[in-house]
N, C-alpha and C. Protein backbone atom coordinates (compact mmCIF):
# COMPACT_ATOMS: atom_id res chain seq x y z
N UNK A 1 -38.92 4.89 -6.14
CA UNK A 1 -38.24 4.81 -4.86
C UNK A 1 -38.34 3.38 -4.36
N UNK A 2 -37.15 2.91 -4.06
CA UNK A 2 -37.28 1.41 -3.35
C UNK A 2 -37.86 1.53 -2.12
N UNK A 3 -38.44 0.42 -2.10
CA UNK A 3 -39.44 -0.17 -0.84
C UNK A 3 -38.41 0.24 0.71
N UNK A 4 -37.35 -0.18 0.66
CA UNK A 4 -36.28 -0.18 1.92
C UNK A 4 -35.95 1.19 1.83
N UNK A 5 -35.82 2.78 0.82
CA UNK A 5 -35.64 3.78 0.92
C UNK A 5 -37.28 4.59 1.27
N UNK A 6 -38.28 4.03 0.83
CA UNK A 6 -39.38 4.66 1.54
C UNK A 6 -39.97 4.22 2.76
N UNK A 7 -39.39 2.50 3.12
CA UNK A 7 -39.46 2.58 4.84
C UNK A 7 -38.44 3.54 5.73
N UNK A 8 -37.29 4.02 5.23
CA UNK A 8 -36.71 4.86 6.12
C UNK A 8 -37.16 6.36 5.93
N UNK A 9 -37.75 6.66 4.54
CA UNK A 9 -38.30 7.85 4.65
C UNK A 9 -39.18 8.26 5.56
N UNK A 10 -40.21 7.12 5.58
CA UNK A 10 -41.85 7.34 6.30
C UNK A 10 -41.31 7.46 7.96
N UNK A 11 -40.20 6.80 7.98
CA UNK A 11 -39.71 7.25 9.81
C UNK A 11 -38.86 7.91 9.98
N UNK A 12 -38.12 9.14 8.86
CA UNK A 12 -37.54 10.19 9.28
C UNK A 12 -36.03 9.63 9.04
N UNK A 13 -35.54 8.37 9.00
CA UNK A 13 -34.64 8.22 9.50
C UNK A 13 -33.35 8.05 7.96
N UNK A 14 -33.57 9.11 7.41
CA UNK A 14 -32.42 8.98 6.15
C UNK A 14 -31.12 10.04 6.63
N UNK A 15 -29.59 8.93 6.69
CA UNK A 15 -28.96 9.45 7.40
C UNK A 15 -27.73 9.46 5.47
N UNK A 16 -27.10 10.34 5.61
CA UNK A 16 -26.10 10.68 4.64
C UNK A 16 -24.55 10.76 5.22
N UNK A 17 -24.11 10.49 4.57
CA UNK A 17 -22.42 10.90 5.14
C UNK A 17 -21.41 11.29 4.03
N UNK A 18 -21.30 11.83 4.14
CA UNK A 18 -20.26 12.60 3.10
C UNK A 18 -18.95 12.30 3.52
N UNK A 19 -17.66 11.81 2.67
CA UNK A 19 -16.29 11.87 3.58
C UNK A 19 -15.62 12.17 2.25
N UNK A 20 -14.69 13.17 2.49
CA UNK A 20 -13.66 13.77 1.25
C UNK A 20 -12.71 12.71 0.97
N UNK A 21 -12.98 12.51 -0.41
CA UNK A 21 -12.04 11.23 -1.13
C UNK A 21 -10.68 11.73 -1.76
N UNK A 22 -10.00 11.20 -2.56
CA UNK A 22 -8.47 11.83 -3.12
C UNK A 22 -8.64 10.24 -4.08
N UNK A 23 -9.39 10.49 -4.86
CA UNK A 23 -9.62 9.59 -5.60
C UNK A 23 -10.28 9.90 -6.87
N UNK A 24 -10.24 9.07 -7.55
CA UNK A 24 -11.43 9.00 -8.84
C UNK A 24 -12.12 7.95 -8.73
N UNK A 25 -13.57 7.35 -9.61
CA UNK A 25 -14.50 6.54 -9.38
C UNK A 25 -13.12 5.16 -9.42
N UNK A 26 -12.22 5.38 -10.90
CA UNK A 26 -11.17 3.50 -10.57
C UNK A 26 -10.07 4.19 -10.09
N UNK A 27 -9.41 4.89 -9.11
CA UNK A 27 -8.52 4.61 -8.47
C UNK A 27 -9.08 4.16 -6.72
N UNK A 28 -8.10 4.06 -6.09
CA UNK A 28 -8.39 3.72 -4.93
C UNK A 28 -8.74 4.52 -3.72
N UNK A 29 -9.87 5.15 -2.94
CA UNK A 29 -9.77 5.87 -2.30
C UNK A 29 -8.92 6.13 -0.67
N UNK A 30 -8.92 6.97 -0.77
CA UNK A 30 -7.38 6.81 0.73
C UNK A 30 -8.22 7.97 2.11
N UNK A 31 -8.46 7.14 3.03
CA UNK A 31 -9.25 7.90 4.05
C UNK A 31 -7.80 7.61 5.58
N UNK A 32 -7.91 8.86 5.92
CA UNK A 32 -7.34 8.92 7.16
C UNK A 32 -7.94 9.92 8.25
N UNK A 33 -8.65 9.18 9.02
CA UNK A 33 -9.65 9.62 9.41
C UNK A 33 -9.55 10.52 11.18
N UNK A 34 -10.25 11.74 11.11
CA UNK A 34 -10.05 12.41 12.32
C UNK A 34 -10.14 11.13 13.45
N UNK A 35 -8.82 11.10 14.70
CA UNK A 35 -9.27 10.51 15.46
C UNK A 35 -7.73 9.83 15.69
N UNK A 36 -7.24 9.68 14.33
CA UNK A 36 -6.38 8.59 14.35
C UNK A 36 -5.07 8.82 13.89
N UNK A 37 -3.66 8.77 14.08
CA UNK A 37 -2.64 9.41 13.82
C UNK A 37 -3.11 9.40 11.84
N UNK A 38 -2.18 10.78 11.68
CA UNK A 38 -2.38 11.34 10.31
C UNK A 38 -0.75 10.50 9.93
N UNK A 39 -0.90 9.45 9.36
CA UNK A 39 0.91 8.97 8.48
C UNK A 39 1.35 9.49 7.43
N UNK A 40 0.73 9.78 6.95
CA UNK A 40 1.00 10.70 5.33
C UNK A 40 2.60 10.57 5.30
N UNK A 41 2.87 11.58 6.25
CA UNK A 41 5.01 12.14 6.42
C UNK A 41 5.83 10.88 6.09
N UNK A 42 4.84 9.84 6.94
CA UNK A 42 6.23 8.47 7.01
C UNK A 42 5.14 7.86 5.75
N UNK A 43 4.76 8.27 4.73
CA UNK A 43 4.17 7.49 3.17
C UNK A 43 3.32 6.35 3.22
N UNK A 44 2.83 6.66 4.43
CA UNK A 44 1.14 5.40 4.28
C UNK A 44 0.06 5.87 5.12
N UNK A 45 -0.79 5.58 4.76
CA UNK A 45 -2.49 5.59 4.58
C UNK A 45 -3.02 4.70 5.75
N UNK A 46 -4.19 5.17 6.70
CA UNK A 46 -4.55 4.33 7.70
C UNK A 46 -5.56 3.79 7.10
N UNK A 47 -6.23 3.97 6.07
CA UNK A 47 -7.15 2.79 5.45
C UNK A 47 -7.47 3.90 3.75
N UNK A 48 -7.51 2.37 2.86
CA UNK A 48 -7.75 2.32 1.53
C UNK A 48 -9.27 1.68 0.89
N UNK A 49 -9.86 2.01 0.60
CA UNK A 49 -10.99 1.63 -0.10
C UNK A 49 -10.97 1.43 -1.65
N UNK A 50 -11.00 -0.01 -2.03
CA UNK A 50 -10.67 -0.61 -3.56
C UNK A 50 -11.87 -0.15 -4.40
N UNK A 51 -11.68 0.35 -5.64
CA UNK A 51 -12.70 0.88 -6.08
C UNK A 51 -13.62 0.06 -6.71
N UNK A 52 -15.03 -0.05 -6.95
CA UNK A 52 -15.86 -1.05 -7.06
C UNK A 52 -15.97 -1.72 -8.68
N UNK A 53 -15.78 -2.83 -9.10
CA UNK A 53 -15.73 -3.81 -10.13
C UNK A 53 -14.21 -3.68 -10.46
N UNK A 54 -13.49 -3.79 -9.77
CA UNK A 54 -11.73 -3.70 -9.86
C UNK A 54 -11.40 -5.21 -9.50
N UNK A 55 -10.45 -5.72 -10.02
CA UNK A 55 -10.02 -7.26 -9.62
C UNK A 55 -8.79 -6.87 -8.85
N UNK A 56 -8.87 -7.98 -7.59
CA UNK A 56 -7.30 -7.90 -6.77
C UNK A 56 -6.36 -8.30 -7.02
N UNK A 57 -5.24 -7.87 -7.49
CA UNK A 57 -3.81 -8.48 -7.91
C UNK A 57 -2.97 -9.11 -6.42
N UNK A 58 -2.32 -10.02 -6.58
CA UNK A 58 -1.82 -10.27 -4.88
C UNK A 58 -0.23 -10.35 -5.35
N UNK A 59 0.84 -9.54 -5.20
CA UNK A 59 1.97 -9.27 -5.28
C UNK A 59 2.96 -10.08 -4.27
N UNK A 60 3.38 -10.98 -4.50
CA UNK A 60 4.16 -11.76 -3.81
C UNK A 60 5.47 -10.91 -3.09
N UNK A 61 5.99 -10.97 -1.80
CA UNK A 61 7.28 -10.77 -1.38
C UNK A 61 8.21 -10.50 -2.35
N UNK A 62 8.70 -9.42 -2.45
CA UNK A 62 9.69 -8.68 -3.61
C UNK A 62 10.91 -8.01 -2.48
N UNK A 63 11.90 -9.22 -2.92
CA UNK A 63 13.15 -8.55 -1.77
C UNK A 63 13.70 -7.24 -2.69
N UNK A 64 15.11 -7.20 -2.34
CA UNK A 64 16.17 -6.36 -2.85
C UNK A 64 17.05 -7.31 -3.70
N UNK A 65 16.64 -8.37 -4.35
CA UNK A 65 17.94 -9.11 -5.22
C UNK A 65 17.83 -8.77 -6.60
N UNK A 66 19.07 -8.16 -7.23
CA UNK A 66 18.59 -8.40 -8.67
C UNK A 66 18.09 -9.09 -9.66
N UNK A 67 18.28 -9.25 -10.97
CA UNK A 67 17.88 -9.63 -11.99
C UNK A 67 18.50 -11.14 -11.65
N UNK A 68 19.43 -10.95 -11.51
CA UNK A 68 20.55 -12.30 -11.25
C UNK A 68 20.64 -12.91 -9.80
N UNK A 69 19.67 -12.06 -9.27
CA UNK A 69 19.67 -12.90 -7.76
C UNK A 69 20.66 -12.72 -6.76
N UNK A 70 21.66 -11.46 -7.11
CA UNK A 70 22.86 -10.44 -6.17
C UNK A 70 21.61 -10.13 -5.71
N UNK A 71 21.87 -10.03 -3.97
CA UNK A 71 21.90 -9.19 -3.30
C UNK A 71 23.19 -7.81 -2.26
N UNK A 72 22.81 -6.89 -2.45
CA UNK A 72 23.53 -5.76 -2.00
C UNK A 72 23.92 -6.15 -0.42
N UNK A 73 24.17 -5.69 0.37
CA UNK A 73 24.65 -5.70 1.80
C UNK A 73 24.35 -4.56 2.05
N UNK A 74 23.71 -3.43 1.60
CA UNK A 74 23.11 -2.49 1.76
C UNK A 74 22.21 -2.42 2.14
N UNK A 75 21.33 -1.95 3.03
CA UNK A 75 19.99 -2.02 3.09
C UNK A 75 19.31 -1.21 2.43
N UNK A 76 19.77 0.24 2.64
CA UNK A 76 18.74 1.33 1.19
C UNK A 76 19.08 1.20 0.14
N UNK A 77 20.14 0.03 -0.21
CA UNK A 77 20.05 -0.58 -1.69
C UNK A 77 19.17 -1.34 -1.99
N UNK A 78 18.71 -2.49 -0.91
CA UNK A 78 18.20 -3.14 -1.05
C UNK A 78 16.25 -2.94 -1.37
N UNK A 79 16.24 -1.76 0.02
CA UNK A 79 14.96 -1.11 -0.43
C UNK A 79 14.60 -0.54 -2.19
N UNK A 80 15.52 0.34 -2.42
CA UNK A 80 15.45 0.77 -3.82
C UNK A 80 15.04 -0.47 -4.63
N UNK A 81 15.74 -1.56 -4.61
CA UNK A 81 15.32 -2.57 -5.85
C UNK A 81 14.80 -3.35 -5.31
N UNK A 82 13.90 -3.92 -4.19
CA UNK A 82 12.77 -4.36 -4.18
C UNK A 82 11.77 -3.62 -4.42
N UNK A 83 11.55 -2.14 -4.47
CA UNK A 83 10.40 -1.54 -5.36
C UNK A 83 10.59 -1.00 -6.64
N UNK A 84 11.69 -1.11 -6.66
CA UNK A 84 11.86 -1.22 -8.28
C UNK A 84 11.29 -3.14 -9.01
N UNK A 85 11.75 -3.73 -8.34
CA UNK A 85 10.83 -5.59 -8.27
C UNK A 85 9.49 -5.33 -8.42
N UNK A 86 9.28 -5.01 -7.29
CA UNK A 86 7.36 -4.28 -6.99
C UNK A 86 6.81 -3.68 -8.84
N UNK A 87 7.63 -2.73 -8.88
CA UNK A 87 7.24 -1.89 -10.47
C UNK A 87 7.02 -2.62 -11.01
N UNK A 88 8.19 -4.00 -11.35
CA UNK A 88 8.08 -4.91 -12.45
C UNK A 88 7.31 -6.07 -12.55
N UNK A 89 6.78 -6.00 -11.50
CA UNK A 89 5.41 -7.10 -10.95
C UNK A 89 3.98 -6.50 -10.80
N UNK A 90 4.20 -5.52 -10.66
CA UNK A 90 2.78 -4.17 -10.94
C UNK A 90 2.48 -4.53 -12.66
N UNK A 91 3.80 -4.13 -12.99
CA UNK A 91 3.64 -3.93 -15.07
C UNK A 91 2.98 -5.04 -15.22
N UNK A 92 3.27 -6.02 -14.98
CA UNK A 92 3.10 -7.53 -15.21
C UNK A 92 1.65 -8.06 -15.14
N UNK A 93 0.79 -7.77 -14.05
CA UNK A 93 -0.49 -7.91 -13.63
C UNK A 93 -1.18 -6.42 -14.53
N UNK A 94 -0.58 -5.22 -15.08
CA UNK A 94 -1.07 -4.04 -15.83
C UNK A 94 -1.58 -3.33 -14.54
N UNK A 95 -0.87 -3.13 -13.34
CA UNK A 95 -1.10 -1.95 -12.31
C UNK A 95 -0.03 -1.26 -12.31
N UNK A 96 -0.90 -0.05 -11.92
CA UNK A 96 0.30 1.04 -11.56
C UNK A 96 0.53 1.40 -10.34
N UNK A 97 1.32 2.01 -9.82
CA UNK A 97 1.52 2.29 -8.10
C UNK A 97 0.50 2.58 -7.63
N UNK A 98 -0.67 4.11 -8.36
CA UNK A 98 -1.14 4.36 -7.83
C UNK A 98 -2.79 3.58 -7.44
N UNK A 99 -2.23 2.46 -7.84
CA UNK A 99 -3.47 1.31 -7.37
C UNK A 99 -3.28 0.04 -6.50
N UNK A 100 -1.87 0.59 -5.97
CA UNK A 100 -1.93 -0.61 -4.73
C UNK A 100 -2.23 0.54 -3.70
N UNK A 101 -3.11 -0.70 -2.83
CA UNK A 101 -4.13 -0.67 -1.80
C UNK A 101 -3.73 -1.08 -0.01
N UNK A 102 -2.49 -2.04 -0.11
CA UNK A 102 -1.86 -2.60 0.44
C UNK A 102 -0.35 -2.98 0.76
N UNK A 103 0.51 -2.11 1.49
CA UNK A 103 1.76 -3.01 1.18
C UNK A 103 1.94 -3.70 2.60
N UNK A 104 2.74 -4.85 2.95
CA UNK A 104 3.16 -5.31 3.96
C UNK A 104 4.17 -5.62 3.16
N UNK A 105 5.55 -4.86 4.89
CA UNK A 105 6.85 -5.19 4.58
C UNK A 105 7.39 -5.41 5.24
N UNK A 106 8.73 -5.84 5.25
CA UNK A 106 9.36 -6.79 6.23
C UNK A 106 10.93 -6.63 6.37
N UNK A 107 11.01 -6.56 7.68
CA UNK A 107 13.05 -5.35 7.80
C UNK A 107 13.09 -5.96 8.69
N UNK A 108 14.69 -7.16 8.37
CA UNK A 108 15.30 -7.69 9.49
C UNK A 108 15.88 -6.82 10.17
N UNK A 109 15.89 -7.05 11.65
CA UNK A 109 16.30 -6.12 12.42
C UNK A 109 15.95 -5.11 12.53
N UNK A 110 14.66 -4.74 12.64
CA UNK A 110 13.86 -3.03 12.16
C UNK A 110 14.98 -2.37 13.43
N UNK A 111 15.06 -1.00 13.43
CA UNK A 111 15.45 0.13 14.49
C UNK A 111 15.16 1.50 13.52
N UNK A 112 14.37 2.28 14.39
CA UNK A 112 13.91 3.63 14.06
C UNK A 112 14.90 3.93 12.80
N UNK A 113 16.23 3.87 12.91
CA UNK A 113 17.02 4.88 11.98
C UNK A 113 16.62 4.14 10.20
N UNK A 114 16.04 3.20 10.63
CA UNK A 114 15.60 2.48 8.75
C UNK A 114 14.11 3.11 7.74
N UNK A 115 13.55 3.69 9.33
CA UNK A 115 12.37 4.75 8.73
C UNK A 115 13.05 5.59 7.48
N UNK A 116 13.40 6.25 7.89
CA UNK A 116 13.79 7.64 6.72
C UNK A 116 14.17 6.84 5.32
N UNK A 117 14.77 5.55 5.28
CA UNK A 117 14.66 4.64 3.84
C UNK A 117 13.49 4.47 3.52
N UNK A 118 13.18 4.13 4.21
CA UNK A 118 11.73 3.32 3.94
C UNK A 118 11.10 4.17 3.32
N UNK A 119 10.43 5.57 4.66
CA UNK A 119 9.47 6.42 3.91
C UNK A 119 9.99 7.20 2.29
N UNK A 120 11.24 7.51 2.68
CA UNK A 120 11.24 8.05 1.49
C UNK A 120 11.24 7.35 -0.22
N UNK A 121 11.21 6.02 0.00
CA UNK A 121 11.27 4.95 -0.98
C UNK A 121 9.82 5.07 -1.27
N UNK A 122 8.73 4.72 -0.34
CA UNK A 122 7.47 4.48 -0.56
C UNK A 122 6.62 5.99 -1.19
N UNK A 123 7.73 6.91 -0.43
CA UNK A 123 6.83 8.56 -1.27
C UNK A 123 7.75 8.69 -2.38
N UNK A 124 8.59 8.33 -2.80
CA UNK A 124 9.25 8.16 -4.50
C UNK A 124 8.62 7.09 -4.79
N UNK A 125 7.71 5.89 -4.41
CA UNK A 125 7.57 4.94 -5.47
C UNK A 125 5.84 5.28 -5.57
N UNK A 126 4.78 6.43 -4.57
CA UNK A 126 3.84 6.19 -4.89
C UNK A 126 3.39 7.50 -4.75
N UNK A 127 4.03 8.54 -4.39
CA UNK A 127 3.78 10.35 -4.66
C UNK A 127 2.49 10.19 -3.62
N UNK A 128 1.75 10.49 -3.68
CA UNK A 128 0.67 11.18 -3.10
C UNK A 128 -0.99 9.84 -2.84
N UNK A 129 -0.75 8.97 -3.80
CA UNK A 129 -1.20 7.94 -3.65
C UNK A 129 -1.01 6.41 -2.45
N UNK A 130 -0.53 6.62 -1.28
CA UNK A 130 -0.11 6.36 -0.28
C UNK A 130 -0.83 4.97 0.32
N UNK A 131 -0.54 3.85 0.17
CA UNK A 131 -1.48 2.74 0.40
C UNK A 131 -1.68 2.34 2.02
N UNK A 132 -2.50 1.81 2.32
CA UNK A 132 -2.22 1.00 3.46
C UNK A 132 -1.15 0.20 3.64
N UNK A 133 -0.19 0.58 4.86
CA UNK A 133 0.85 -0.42 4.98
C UNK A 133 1.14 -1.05 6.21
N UNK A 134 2.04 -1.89 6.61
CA UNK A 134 2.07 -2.55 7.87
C UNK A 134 3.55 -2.94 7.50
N UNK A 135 4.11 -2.71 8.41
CA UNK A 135 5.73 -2.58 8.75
C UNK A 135 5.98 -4.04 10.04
N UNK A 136 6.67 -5.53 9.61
CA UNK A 136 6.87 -6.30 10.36
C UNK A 136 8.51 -6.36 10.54
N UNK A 137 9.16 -6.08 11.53
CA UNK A 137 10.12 -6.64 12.23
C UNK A 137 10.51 -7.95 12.16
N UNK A 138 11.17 -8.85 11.53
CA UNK A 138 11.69 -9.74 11.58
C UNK A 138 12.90 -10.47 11.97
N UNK A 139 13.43 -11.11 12.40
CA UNK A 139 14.77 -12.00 12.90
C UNK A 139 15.60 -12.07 11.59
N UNK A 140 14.68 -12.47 10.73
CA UNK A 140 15.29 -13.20 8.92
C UNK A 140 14.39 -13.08 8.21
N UNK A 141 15.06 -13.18 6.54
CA UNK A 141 13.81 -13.94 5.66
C UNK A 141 14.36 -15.01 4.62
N UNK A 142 14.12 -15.22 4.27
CA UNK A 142 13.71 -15.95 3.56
C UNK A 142 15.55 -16.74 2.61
N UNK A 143 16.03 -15.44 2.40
CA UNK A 143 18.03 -15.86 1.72
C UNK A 143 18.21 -15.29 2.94
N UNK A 144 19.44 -15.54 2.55
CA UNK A 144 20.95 -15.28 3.65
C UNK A 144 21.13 -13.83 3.34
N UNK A 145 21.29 -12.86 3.75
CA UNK A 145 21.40 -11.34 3.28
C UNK A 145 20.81 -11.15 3.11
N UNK A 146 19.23 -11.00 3.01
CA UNK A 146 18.17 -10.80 2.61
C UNK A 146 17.54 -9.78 3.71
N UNK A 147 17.42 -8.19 3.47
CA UNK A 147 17.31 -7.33 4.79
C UNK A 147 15.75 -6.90 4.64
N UNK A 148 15.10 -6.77 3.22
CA UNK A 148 13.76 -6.19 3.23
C UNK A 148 13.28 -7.18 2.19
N UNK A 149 11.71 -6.89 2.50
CA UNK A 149 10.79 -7.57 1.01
C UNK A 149 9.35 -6.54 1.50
N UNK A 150 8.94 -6.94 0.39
CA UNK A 150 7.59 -5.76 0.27
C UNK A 150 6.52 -6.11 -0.68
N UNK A 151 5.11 -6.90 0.06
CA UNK A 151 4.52 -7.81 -0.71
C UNK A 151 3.06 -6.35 -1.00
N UNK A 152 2.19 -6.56 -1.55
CA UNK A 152 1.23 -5.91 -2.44
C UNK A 152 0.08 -6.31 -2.69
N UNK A 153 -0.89 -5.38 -2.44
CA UNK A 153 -2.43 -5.56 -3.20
C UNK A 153 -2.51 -4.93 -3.85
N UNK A 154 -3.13 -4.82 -5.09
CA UNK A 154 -3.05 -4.10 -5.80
C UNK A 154 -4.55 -4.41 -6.59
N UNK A 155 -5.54 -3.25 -7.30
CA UNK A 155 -6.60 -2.94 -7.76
C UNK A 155 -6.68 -3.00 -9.37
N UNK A 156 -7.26 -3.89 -9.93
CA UNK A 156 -6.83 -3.91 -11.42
C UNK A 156 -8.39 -3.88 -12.21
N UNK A 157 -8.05 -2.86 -12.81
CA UNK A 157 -9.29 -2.53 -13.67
C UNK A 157 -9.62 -3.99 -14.40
């Protein structure tokens, strides 16, 4: 028994906490915790825990432009193939969806009615594995037509 586990023994004071995970020891654990809105519906996680000896991948801004650098004038076109981008930048570093930890994304001109793209993009691109995300409103980005991007952390064995 370590010295620092038998000073808290000798004063009573060994405290435990148990919290139900949706994880394995290398995927990422996903806690949404009593207290705090449940997001699950709209496809993200109020906090992620990276699993321990995992390296961080950092996924750069992935708009909606293709292969060739078209962009759509669509916006739930545009969503679709910036996480289809995301996929091909996951492969690349050897992650899979269900090990990003993090997304921040970014919708010129956000208004409520762009939710229902969004979520349903992020629960087709990550099922039940649901990362921490953060949704920024922007003026612009980065091209001219350019309506979404969607940057990434990601957990790499």
């Amino acid at each position: 028994m370590s010295r620092a586990l038998r000073h808290l023994t000798a004063r009573g004071l060994i405290f435990m906490t148990l919290m139900p995970a949706i994880a394995t020891a290398n995927e990422p654990t996903i806690r949404n915790p009593p207290g705090l809105f449940d997001p699950t519906a709209f496809g993200y996680s109020q906090a992620v825990i990276a699993p321990a000896g995992g390296r961080l991948a950092f996924i750069s801004g992935q708009g909606g432009a293709d292969g060739q650098g078209a962009l759509s004038p669509d916006f739930a076109a545009q969503v679709k193939q910036a996480y289809a981008n995301l996929r091909t930048a996951l492969d690349a570093v050897g992650a899979k969806p269900n090990q990003v930890v993090k997304l921040t994304i970014f919708v010129v001109d956000h208004d409520p009615s762009k939710l229902g793209v969004l979520t349903s993009q992020v629960i087709e691109t990550f099922g039940e594995a649901r990362p921490a995300q953060t949704l920024v409103p922007v003026p612009r980005l980065a091209l001219d037509g350019m309506l979404f991007e969607v940057e990434a952390v990601a957990v790499v064995e």
